[in-house]
C-alpha atoms as a PDB file:
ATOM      1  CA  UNK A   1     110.494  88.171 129.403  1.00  0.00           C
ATOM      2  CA  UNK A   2     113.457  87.775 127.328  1.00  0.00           C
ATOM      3  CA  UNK A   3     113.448  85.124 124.591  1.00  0.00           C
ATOM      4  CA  UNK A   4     115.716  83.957 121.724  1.00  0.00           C
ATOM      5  CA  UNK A   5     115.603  85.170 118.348  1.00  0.00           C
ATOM      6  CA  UNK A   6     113.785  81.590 116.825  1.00  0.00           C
ATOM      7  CA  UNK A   7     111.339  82.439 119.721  1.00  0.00           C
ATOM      8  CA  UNK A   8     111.243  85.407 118.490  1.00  0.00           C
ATOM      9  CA  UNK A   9     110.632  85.447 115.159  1.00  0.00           C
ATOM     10  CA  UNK A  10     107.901  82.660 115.489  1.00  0.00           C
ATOM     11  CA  UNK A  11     105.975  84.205 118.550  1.00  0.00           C
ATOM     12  CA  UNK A  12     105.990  87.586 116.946  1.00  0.00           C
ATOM     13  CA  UNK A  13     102.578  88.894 116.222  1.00  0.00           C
ATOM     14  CA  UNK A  14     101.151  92.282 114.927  1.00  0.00           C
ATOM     15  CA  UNK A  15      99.080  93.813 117.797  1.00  0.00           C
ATOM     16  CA  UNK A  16      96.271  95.398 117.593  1.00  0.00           C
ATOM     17  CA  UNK A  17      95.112  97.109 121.803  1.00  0.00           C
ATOM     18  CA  UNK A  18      98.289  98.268 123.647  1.00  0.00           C
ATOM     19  CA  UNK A  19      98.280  98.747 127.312  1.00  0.00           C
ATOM     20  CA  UNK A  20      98.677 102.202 128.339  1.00  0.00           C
ATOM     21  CA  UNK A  21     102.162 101.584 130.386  1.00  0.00           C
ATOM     22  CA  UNK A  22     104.533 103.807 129.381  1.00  0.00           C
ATOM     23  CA  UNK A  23     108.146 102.275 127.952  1.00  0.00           C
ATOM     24  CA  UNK A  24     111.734 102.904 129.079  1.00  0.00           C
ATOM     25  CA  UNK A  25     112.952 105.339 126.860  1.00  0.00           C
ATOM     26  CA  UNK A  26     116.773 103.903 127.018  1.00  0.00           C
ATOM     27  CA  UNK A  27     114.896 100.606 126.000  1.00  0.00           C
ATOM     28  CA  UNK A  28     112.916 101.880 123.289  1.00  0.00           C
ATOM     29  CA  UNK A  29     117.041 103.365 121.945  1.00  0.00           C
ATOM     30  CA  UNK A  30     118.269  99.890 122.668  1.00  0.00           C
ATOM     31  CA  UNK A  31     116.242  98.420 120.342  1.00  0.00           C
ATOM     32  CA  UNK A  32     116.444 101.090 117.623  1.00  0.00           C
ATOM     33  CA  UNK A  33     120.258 100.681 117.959  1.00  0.00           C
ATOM     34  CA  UNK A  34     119.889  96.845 117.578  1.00  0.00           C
ATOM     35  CA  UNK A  35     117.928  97.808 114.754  1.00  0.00           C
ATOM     36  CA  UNK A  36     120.404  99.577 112.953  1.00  0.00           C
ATOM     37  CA  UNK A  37     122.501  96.255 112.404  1.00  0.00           C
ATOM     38  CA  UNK A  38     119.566  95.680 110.090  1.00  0.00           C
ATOM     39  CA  UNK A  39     121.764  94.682 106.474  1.00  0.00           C
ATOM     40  CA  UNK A  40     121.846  97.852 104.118  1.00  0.00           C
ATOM     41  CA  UNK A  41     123.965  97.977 101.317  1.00  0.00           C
ATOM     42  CA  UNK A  42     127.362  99.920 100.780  1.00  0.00           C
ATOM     43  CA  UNK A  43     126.275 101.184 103.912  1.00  0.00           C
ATOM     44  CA  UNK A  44     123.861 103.256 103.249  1.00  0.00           C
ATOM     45  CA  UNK A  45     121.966 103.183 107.017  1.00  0.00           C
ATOM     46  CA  UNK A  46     119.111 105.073 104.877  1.00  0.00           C
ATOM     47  CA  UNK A  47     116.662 104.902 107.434  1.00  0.00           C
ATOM     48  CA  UNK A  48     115.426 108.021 109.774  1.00  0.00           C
ATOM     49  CA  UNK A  49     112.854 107.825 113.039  1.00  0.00           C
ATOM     50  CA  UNK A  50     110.417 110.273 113.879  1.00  0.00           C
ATOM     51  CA  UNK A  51     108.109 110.436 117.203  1.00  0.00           C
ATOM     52  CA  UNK A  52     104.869 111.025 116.836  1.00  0.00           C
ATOM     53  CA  UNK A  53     103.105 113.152 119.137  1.00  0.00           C
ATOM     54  CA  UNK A  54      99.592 113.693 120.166  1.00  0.00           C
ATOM     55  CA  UNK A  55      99.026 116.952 117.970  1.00  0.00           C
ATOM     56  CA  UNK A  56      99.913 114.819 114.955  1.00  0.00           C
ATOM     57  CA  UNK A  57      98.519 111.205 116.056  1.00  0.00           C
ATOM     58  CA  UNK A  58      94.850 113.757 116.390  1.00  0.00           C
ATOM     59  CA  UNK A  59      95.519 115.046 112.658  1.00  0.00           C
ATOM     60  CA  UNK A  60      96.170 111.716 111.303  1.00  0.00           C
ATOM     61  CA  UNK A  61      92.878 110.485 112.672  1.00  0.00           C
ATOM     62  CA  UNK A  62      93.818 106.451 112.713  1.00  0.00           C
ATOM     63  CA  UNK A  63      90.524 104.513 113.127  1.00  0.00           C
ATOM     64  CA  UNK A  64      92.167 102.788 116.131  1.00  0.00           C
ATOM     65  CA  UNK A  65      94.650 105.623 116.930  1.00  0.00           C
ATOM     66  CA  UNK A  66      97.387 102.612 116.903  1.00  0.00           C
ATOM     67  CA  UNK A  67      95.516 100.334 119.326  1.00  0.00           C
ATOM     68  CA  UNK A  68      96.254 103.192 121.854  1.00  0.00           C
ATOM     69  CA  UNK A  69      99.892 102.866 122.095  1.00  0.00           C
ATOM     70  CA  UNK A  70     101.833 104.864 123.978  1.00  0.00           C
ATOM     71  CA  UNK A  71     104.297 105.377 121.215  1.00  0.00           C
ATOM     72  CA  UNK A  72     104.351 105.670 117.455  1.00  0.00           C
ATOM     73  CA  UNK A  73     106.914 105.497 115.663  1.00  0.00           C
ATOM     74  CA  UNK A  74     107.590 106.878 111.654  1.00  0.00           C
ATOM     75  CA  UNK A  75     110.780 104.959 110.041  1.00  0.00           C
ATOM     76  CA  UNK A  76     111.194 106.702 106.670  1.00  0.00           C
ATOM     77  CA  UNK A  77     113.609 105.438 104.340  1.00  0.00           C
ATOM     78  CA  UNK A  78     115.866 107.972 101.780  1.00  0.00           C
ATOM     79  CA  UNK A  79     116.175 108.018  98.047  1.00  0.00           C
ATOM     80  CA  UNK A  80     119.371 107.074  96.383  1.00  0.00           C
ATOM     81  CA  UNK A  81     121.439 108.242  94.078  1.00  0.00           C
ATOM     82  CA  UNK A  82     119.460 105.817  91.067  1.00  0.00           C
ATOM     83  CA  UNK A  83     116.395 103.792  91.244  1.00  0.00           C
ATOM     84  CA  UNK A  84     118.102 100.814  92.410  1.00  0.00           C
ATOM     85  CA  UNK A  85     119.477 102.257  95.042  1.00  0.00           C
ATOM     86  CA  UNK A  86     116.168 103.415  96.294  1.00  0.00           C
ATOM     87  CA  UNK A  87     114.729 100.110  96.263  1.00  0.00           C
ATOM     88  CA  UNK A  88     117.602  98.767  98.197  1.00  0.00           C
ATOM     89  CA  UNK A  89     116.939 101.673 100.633  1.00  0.00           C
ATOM     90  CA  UNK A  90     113.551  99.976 101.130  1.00  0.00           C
ATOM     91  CA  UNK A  91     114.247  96.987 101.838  1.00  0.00           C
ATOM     92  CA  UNK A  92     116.943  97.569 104.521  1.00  0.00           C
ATOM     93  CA  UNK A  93     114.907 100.022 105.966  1.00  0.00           C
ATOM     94  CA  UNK A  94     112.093  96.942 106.478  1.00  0.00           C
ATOM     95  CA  UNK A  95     114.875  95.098 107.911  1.00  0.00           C
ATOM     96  CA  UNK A  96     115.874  97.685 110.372  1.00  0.00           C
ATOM     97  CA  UNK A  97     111.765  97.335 110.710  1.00  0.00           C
ATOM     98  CA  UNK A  98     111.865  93.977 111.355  1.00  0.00           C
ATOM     99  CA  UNK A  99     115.178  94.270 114.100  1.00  0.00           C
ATOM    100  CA  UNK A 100     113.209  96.683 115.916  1.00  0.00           C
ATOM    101  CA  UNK A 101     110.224  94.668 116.240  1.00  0.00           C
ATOM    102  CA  UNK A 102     111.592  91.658 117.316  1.00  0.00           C
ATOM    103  CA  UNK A 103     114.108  93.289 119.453  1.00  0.00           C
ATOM    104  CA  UNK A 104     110.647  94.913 121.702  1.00  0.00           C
ATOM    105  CA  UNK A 105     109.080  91.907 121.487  1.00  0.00           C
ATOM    106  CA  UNK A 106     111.900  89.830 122.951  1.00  0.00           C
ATOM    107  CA  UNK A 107     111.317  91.853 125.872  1.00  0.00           C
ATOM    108  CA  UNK A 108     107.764  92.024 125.992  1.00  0.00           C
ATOM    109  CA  UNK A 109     106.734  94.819 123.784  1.00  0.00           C
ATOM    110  CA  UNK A 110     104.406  94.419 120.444  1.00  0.00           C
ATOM    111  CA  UNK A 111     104.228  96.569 117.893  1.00  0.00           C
ATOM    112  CA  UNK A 112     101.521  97.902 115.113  1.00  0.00           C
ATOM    113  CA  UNK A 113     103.007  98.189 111.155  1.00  0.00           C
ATOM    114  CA  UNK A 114     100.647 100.116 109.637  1.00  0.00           C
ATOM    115  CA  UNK A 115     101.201 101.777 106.104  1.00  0.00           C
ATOM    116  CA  UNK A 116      98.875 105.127 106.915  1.00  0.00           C
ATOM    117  CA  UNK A 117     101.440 107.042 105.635  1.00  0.00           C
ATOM    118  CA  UNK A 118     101.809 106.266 102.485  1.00  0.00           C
ATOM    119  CA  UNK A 119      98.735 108.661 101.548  1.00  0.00           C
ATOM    120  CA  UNK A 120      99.349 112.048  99.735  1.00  0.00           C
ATOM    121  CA  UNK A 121      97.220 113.531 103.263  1.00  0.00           C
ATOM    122  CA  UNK A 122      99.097 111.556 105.443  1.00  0.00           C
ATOM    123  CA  UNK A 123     102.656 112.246 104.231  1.00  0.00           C
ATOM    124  CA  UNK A 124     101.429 115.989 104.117  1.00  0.00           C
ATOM    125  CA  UNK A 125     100.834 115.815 108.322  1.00  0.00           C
ATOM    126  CA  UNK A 126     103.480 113.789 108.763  1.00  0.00           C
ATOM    127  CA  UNK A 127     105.722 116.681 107.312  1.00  0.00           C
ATOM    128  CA  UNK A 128     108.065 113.881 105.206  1.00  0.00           C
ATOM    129  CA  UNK A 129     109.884 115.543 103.491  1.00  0.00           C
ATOM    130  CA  UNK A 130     110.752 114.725  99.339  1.00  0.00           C
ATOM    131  CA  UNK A 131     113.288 112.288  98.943  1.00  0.00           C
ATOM    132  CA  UNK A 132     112.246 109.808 101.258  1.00  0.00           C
ATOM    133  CA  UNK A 133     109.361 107.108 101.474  1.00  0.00           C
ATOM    134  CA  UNK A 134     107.527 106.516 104.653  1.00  0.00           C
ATOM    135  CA  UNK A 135     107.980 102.417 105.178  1.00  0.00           C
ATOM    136  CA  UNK A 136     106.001 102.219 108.382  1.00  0.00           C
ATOM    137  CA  UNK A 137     104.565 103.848 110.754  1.00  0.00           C
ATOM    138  CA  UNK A 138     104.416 102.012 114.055  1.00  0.00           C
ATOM    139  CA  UNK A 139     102.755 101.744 117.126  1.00  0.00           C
ATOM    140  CA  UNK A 140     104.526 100.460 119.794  1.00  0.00           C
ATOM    141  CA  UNK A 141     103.470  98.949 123.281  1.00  0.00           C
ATOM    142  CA  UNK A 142     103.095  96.004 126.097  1.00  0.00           C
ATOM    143  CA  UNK A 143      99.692  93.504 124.729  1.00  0.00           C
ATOM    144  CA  UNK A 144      96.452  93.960 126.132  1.00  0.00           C
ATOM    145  CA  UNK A 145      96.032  90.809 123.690  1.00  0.00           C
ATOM    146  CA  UNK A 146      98.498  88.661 121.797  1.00  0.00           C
ATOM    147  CA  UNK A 147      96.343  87.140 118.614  1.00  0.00           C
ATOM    148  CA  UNK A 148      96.704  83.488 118.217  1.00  0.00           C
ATOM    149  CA  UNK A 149      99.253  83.083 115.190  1.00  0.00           C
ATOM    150  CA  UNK A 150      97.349  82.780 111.601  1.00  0.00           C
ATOM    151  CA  UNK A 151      97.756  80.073 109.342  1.00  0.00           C
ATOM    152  CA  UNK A 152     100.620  80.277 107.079  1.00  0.00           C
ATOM    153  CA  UNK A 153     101.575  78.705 103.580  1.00  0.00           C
ATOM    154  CA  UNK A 154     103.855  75.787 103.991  1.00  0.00           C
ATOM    155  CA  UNK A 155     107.480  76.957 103.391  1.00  0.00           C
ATOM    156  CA  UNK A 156     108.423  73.864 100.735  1.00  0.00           C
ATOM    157  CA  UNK A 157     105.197  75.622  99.078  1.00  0.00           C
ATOM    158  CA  UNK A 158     107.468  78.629  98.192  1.00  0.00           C
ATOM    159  CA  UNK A 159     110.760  77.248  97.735  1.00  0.00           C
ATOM    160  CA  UNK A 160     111.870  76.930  94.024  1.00  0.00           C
ATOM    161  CA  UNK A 161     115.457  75.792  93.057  1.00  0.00           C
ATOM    162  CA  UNK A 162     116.441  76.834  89.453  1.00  0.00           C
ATOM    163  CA  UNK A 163     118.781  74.841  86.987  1.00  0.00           C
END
């Protein structure tokens, strides 16, 4: 099922029960190389990808162990140079976030965000090491279920135009 990127974007839903099928490995690098056209600035490309294996998904203990998906997915994002740059780190790292998971699900795949990481614990299994923040950890799959889309704020609701 391939589908373009309007399709994309407004089909796109965080899933929650994965089938157990197991994914293409060259398609799972297509879309992390897709990904990394994600914008980042003075080229920075700040973000790193870890697989998580069984041994660790166990330790972690995730109340739904990622919907049962065959893979998941850490994309950390490193420091910069000043706080700034950090923050812009961030935020292209949830962009190369965002490329990746539309790039699976224009082919079928869903994936999981979830920010388990981000406790002192869960960094600590995870092994991240200092100088970087974890900005997701993902789980990554084909649907058992696709959610019906929730309601969303009008867009004119958040656009403001200043003088």
């Amino acid at each position: 099922m391939k589908m373009n990127a309007l399709d994309a974007i407004k089909t796109r839903r965080n899933i929650k029960n994965f089938k157990p099928n197991e994914i293409d490995q060259h398609l799972i690098l297509s879309w992390l190389e897709a990904a990394a056209m994600a914008p980042n600035h003075r080229m920075t490309e700040p973000w790193e990808i870890y697989f998580i294996g069984t041994e660790t998904r166990e330790k972690l203990n995730h109340k739904t162990n990622f919907g049962n998906a065959p893979i998941v997915l850490m994309i950390v994002s490193k420091h910069g140079a000043s706080s700034v740059e950090t923050e812009e780190n961030a935020h292209a790292t949830a962009c190369f976030i965002q490329n990746f998971n539309l790039a699976a699900w224009a082919e079928g795949v869903g994936t999981f965000w979830s920010s388990i990481g981000i406790t002192p614990k869960n960094r600590g299994i995870l092994g991240v090491p200092d100088g970087y923040d974890i900005i997701g950890v993902l789980g990554v799959g084909y649907p058992e279920v696709i959610p019906e889309p929730k309601p969303r704020t009008p867009i004119k609701n958040k656009i403001r135009n200043l003088p």
